[in-house]
Protein backbone atom coordinates (compact mmCIF):
# COMPACT_ATOMS: atom_id res chain seq x y z
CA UNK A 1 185.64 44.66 -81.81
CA UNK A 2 182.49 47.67 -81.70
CA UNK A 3 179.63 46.61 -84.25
CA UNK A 4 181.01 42.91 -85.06
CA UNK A 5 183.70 44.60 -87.14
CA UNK A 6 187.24 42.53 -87.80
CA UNK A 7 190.07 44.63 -88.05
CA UNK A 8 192.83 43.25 -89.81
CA UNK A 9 196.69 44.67 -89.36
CA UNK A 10 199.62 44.20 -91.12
CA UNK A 11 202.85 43.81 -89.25
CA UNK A 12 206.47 43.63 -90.68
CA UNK A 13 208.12 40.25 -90.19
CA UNK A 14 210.07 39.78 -87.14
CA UNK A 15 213.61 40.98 -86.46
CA UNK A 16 214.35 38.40 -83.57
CA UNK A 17 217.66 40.47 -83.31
CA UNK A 18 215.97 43.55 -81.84
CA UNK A 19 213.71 42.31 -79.36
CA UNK A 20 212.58 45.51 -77.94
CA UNK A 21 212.01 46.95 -81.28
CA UNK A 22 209.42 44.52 -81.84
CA UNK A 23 207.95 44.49 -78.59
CA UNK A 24 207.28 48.48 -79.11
CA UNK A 25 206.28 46.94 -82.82
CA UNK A 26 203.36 45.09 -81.40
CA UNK A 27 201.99 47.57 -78.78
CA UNK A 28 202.01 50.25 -81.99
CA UNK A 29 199.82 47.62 -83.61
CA UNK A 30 197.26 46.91 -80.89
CA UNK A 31 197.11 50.45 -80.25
CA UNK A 32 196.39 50.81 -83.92
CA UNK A 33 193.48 48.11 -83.62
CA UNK A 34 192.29 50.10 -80.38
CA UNK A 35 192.32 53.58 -82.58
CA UNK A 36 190.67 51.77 -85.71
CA UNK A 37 188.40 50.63 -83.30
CA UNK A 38 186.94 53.77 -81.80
CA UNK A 39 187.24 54.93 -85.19
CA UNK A 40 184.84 52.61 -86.38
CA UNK A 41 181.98 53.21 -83.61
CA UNK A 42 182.42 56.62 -84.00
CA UNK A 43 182.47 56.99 -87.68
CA UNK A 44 179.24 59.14 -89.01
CA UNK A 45 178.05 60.52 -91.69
CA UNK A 46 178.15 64.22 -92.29
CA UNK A 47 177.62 66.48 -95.68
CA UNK A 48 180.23 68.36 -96.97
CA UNK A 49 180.17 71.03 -99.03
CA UNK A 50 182.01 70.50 -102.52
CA UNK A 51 184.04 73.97 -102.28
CA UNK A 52 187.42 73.28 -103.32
CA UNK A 53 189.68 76.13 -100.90
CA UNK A 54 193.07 77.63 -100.70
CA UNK A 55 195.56 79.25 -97.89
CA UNK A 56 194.28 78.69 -94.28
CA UNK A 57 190.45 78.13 -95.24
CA UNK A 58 189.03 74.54 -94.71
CA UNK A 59 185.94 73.07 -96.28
CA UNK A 60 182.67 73.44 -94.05
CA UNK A 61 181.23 70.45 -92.79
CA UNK A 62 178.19 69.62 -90.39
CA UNK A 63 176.82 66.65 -88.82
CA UNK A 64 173.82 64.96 -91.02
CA UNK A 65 170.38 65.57 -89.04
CA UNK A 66 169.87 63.02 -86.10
CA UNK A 67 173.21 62.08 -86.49
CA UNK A 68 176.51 61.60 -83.78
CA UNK A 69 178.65 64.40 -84.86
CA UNK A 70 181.29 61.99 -85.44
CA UNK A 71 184.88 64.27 -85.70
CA UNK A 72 186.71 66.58 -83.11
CA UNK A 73 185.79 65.61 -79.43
CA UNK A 74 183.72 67.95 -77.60
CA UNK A 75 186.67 68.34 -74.94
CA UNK A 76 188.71 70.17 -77.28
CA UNK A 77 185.90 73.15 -76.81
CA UNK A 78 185.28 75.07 -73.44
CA UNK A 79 181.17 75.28 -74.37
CA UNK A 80 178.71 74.02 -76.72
CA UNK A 81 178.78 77.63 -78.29
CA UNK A 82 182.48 76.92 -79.14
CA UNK A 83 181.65 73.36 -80.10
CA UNK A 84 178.84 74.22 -83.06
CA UNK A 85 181.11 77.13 -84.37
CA UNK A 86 182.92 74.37 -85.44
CA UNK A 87 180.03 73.13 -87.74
CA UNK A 88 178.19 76.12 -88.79
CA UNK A 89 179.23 79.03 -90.45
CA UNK A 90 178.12 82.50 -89.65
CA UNK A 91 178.81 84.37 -92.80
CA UNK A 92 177.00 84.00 -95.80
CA UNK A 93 177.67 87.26 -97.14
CA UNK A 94 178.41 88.03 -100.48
CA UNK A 95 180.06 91.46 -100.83
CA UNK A 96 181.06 91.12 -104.58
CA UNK A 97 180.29 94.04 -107.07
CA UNK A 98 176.98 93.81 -108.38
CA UNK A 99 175.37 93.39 -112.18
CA UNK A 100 172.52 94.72 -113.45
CA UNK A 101 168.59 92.92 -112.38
CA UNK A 102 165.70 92.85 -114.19
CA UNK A 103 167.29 92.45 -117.59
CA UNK A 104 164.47 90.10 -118.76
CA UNK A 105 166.96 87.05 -118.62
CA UNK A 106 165.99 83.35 -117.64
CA UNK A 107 166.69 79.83 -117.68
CA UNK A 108 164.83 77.88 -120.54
CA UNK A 109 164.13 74.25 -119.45
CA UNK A 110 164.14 72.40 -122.79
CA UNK A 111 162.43 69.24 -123.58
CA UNK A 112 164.47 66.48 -123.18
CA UNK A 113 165.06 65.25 -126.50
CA UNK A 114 164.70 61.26 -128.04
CA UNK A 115 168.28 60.81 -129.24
CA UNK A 116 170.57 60.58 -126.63
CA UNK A 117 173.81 60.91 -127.16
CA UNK A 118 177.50 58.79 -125.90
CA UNK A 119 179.40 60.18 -122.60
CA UNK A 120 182.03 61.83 -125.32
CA UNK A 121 179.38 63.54 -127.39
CA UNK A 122 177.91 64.55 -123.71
CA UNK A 123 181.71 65.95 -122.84
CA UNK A 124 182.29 67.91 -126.06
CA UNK A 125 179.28 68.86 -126.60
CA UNK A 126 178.81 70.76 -122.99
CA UNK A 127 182.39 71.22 -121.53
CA UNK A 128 183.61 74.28 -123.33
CA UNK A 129 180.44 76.06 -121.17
CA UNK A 130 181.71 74.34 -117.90
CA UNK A 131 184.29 77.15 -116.13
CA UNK A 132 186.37 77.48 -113.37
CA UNK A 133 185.07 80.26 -110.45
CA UNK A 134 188.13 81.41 -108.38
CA UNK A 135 186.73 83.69 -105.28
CA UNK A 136 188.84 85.93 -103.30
CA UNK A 137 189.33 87.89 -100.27
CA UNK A 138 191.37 91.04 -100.59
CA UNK A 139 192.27 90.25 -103.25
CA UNK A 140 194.04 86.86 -102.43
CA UNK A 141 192.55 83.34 -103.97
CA UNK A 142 190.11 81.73 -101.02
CA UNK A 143 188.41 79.31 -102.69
CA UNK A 144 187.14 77.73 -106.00
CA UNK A 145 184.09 75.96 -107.59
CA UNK A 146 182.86 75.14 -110.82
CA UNK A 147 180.32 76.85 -113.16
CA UNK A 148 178.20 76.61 -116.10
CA UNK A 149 177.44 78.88 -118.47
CA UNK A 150 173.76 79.49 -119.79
CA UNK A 151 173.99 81.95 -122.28
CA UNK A 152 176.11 83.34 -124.75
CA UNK A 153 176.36 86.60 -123.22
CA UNK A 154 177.82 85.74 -119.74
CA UNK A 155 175.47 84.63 -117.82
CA UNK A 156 176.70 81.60 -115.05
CA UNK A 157 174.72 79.12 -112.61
CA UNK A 158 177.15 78.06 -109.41
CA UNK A 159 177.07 77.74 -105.36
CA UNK A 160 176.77 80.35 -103.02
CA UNK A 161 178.72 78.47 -101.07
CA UNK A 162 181.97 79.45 -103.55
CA UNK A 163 181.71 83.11 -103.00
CA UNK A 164 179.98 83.22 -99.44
CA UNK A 165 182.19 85.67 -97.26
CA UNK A 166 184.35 86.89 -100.19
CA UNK A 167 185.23 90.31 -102.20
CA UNK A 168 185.85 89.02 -105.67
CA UNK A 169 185.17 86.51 -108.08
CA UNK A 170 186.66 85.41 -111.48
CA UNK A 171 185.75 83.08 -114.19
CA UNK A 172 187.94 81.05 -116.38
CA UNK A 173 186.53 78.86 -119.26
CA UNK A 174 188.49 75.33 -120.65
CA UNK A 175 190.41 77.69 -123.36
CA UNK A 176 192.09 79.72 -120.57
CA UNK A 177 190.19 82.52 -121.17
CA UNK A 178 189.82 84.53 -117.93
CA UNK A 179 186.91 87.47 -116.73
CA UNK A 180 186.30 89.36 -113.73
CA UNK A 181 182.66 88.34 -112.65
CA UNK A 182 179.77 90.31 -111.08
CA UNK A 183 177.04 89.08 -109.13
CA UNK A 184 173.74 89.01 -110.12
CA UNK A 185 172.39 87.29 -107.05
CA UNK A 186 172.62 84.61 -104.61
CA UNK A 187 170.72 82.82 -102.31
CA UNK A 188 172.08 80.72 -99.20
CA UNK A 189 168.98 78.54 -98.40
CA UNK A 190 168.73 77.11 -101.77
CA UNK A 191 172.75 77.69 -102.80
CA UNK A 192 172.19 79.26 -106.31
CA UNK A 193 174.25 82.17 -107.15
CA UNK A 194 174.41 83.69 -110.36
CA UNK A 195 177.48 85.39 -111.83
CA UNK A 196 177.45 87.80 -115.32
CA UNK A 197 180.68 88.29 -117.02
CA UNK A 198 181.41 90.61 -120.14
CA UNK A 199 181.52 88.44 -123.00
CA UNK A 200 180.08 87.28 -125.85
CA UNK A 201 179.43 84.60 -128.13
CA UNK A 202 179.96 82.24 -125.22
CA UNK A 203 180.16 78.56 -124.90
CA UNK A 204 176.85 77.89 -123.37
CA UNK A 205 174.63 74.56 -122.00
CA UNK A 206 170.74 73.58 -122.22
CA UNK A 207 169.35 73.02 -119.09
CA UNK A 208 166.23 70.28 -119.18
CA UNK A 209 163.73 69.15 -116.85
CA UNK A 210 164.77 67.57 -113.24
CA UNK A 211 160.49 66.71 -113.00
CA UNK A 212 160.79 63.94 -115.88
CA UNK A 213 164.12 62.32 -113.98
CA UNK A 214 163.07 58.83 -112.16
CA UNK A 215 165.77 56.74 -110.08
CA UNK A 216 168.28 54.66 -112.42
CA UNK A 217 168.70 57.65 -115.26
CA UNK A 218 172.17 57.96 -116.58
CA UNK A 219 173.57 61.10 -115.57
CA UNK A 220 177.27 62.58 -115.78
CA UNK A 221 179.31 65.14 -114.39
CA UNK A 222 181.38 67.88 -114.90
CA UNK A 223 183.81 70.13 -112.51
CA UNK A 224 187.35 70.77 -111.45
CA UNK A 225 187.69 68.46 -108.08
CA UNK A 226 190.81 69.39 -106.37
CA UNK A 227 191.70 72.59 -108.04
CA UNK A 228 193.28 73.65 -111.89
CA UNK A 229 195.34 70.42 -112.59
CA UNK A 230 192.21 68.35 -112.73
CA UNK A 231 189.51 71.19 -114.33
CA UNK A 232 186.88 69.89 -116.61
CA UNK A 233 187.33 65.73 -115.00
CA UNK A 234 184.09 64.33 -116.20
CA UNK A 235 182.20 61.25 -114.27
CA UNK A 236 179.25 59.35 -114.61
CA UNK A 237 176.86 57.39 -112.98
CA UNK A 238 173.08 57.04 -111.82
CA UNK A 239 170.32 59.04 -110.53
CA UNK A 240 170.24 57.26 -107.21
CA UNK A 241 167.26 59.25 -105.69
CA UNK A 242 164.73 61.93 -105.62
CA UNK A 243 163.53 64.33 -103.27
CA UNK A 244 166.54 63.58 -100.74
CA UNK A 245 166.05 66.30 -97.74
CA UNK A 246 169.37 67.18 -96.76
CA UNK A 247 169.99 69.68 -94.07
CA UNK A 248 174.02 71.68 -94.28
CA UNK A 249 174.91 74.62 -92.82
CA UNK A 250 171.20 75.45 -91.17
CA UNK A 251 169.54 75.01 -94.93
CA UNK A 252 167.57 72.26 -95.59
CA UNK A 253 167.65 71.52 -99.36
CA UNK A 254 165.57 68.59 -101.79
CA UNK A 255 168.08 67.54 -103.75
CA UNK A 256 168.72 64.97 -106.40
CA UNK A 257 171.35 61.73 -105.04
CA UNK A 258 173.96 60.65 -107.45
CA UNK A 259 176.87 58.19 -107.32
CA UNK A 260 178.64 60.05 -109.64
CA UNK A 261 182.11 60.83 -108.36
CA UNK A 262 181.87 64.53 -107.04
CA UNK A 263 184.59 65.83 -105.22
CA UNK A 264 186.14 69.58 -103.57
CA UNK A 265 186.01 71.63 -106.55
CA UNK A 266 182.81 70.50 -108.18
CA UNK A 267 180.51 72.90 -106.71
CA UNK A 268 178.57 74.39 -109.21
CA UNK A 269 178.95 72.30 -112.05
CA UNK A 270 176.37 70.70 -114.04
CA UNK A 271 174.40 67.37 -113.58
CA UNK A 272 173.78 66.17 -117.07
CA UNK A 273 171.06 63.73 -118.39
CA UNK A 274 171.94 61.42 -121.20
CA UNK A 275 170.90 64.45 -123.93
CA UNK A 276 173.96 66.30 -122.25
CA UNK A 277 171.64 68.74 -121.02
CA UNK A 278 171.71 70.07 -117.28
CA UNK A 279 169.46 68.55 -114.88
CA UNK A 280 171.11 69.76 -111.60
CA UNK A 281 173.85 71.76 -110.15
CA UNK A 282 175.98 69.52 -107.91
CA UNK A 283 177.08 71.29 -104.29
CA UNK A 284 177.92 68.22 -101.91
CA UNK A 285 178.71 64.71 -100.61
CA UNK A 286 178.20 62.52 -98.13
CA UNK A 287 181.60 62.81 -96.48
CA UNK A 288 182.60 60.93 -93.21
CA UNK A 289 184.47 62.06 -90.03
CA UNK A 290 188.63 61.68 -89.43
CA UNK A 291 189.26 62.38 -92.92
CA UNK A 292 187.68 59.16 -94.08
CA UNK A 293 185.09 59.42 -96.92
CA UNK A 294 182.21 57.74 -98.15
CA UNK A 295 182.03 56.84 -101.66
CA UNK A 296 178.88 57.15 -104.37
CA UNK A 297 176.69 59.48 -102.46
CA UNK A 298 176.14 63.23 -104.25
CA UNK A 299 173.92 65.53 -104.59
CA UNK A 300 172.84 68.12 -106.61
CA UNK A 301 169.72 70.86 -107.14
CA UNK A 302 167.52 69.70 -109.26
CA UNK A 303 166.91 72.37 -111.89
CA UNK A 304 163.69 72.98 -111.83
CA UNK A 305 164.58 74.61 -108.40
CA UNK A 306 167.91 76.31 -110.06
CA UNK A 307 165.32 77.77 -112.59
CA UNK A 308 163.06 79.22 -110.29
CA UNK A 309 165.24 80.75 -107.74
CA UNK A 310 168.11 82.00 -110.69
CA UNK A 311 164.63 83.63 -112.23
CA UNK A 312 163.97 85.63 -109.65
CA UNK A 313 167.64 86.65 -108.42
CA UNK A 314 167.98 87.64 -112.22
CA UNK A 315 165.11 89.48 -112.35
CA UNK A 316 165.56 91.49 -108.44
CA UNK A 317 168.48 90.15 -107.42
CA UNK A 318 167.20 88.41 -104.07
CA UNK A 319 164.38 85.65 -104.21
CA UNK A 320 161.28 87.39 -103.31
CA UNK A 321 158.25 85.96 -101.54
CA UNK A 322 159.64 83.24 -99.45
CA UNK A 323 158.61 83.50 -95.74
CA UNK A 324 161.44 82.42 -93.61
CA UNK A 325 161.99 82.49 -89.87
CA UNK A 326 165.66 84.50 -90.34
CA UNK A 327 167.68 81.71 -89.06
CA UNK A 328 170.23 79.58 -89.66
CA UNK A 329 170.52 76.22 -87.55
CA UNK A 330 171.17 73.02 -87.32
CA UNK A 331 170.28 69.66 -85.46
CA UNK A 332 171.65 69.16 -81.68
CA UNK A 333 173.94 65.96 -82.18
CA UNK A 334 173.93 62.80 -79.72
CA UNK A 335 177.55 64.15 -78.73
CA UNK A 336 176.71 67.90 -77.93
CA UNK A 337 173.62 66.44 -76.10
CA UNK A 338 175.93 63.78 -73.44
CA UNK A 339 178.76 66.55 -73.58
CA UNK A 340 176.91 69.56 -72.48
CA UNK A 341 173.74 68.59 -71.45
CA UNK A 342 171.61 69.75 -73.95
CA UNK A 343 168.33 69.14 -75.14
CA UNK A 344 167.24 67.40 -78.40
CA UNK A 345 166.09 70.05 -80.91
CA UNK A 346 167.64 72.11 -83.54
CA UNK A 347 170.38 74.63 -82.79
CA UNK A 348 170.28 78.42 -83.59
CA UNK A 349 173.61 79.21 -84.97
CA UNK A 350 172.62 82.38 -86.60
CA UNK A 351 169.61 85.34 -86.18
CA UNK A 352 168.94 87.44 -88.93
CA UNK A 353 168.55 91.34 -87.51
CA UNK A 354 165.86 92.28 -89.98
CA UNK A 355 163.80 89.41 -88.73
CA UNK A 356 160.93 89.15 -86.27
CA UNK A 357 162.99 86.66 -85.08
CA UNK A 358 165.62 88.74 -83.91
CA UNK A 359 163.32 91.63 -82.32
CA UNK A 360 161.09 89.02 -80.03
CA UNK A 361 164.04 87.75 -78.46
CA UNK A 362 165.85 84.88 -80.24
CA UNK A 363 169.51 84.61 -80.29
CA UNK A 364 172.09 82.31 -81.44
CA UNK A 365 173.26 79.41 -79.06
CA UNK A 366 168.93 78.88 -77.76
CA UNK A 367 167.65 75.72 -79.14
CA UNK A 368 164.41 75.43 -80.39
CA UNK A 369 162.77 72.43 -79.31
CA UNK A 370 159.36 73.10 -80.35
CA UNK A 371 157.53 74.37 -83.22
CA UNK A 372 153.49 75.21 -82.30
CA UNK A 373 154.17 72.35 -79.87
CA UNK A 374 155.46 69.93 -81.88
CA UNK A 375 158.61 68.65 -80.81
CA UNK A 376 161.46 69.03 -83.07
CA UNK A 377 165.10 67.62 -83.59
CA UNK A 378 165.86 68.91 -87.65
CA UNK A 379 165.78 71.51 -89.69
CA UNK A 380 163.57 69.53 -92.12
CA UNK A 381 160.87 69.09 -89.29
CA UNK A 382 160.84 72.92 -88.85
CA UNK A 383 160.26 73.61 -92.31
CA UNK A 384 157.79 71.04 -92.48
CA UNK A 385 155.52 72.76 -90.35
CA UNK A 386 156.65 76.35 -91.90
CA UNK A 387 154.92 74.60 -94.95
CA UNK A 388 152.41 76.56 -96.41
CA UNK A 389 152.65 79.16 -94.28
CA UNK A 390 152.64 82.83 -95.72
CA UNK A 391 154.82 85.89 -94.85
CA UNK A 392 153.57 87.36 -91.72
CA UNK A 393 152.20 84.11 -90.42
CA UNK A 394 152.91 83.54 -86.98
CA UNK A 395 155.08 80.63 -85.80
CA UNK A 396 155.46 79.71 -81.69
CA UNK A 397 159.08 78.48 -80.85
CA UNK A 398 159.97 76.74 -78.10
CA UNK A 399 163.51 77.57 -76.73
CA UNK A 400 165.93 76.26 -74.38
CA UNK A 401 168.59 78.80 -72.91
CA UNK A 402 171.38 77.91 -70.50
CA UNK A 403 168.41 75.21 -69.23
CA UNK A 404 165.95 77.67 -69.01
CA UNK A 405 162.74 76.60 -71.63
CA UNK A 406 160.33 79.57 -73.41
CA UNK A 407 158.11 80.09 -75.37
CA UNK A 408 158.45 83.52 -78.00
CA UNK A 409 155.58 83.61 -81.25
CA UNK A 410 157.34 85.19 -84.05
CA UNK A 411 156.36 85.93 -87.48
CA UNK A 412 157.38 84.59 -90.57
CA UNK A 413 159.36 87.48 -92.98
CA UNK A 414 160.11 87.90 -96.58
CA UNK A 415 163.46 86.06 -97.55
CA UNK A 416 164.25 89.12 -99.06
CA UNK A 417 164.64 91.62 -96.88
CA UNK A 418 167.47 88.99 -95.11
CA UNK A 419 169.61 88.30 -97.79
């Protein structure tokens, strides 16, 4: 067997009566040990989005940086343009109605206080803020998340992810107790929307400090996995890291790894510490390819980051002062590369038109395989060196197109003016 790896089958017992039922028995059985074998050298991991969806939509997933892309064989595509639509998206647009900005709202981090309390004083005490987000698309349910609320007056934390590419959002709290929602803001490269409802004397959480956290905290969660039958399932577990760089959808995010049970349908929801106050907002998994999955590995935004970035959509509505390149991408896999002969280096699956970007010449499909001449295969690589840069800083990309390699120097622009 691949990798050293047994493979044990169980066969019914023998009906000596039927001898060429069992002969077509055992050649269903090896060619289940042949399929569970190829399954098993081909099995990668990839990061899935936690946004639970409805009628024809199915969840978005992408191959982990560096990583085989695992899933669907390249055949099944006629080009590698075909074959990454299949892993990014191109539409993070939020076209919901829009709430008032600059209100003066913004997320308190509390200290984290000495008593902690049990997992049901956790639950009771911060459920009734914990809502279901139902987003639609002409009017018809397309997908649905998880929330929090933060303050009595309507004011919710979730995932773009929930309401990217939709028309219309709703809220429902534990009690049943539904509202049309408004956007505030959202933001795709750090996944932080923020919803305002028309209500008052809300259910509402505490949000504390992801800086204090350290690996081996108790945490727990709350969300509706899988849709309304199970809303408000609470898990627990462990902080099992910090600082995780996780690249899905062309975004590389630092988020906080838990083996809490998350699930389709938790997005959004809160990461609690043992105070029951939230220390992250959970938005995926570590999910593997043929419908397999892979079991203890979340994630969530640590909120410190949910803090900043909600700040600032409150306050303007878009997160101001971030220089970006305008692009979303992804890494080339070890499949796309044998399949279609392309080069190692991070895939353009989306330009920005209000970015330099876009007006020197780059265009979805080119892979960048340089950054100032430093070769590069991630997403997390490129931002590495767009450290510390400022808007209007110049960058110099190094593209392949339809195996022709050049160079273009663009400059960085405000994250605002592309969202």
């Amino acid at each position: 067997m691949p990798n050293g790896e047994a493979v044990t089958v169980e066969r019914p017992a023998a009906d000596k009566s039927h001898p060429v039922r069992n002969t077509i028995l055992i050649v269903l059985a090896l060619a289940l040990v042949i399929t569970t074998g190829l399954f098993i050298r081909r099995l990668t991991l990839e990061n899935a989005l936690l946004r639970g969806q409805v009628a024809a939509a199915s969840a978005r997933t992408v191959p982990s940086d560096g990583a085989d892309s695992g899933g669907d064989s390249g055949d099944a595509y006629r080009s590698y343009r075909e074959y990454f639509e299949n892993y990014y998206s191109t539409s993070d647009s939020v076209e919901l109605p829009r709430a008032d900005v600059g209100t003066g709202v913004t997320v308190t981090l509390s200290p984290k206080p000495a008593q902690e309390l049990s997992l049901a004083e956790i639950y009771e005490r911060v459920s009734p803020a914990v809502v279901g987000v139902t987003a639609r698309v002409n009017g018809r349910d397309y997908s649905w998340g998880t929330g929090v609320a933060f303050t009595p007056d309507g004011y919710i934390i979730t995932n773009t992810h929930i309401i990217a590419g939709c028309d219309g959002a709703s809220v429902t709290f534990p009690d049943g107790t539904e509202y049309d929602a408004l956007l505030v803001g959202s933001d795709s490269a750090s996944d932080i929307a923020v919803l305002k409802i028309d209500g008052e004397n809300l259910p509402y959480a505490e949000f504390g400090d992801s800086s204090t956290l350290r690996v081996g905290d108790a945490v727990a969660a709350i969300g509706n996995p899988l849709g309304e039958a199970y809303a408000g399932t609470f898990t627990n577990g462990i902080i099992s890291g910090i600082d995780r760089s996780v690249s899905n959808n062309g975004y590389s995010m630092t988020l906080l790894q838990t083996n809490a049970a998350l699930n389709e349908g938790n997005s959004g929801g809160p990461l609690l510490n043992a105070c029951g106050q939230v220390v992250g907002i959970t938005n995926m998994k570590i999910m593997s390819s043929y419908f397999s999955t892979v079991e203890g590995i979340g994630f969530a935004i640590p909120s410190a980051v949910v803090k900043e970035i909600a700040d600032q959509l409150i306050e303007y509505g878009v997160v101001m002062g971030k220089p970006t390149i305008g692009i979303t991408a992804g890494p080339v896999s070890a499949e796309a590369m044998e399949l279609y002969g392309l080069p190692a280096g991070v895939y353009v699956a989306t330009v920005n038109e209000n970015a330099d970007a876009y007006a020197k010449g780059v265009r979805p499909g080119d892979v960048i395989t340089e950054v100032n001449g430093t070769p590069v295969t991630t997403v997390a690589e490129v931002n590495a060196i767009k450290d510390g840069l400022a808007v209007g800083d110049t960058l110099t990309l190094t593209l392949w197109r339809e195996g022709e390699t050049f160079t273009l120097d663009i400059a960085l622009v405000d994250s605002s003016i592309i969202n």
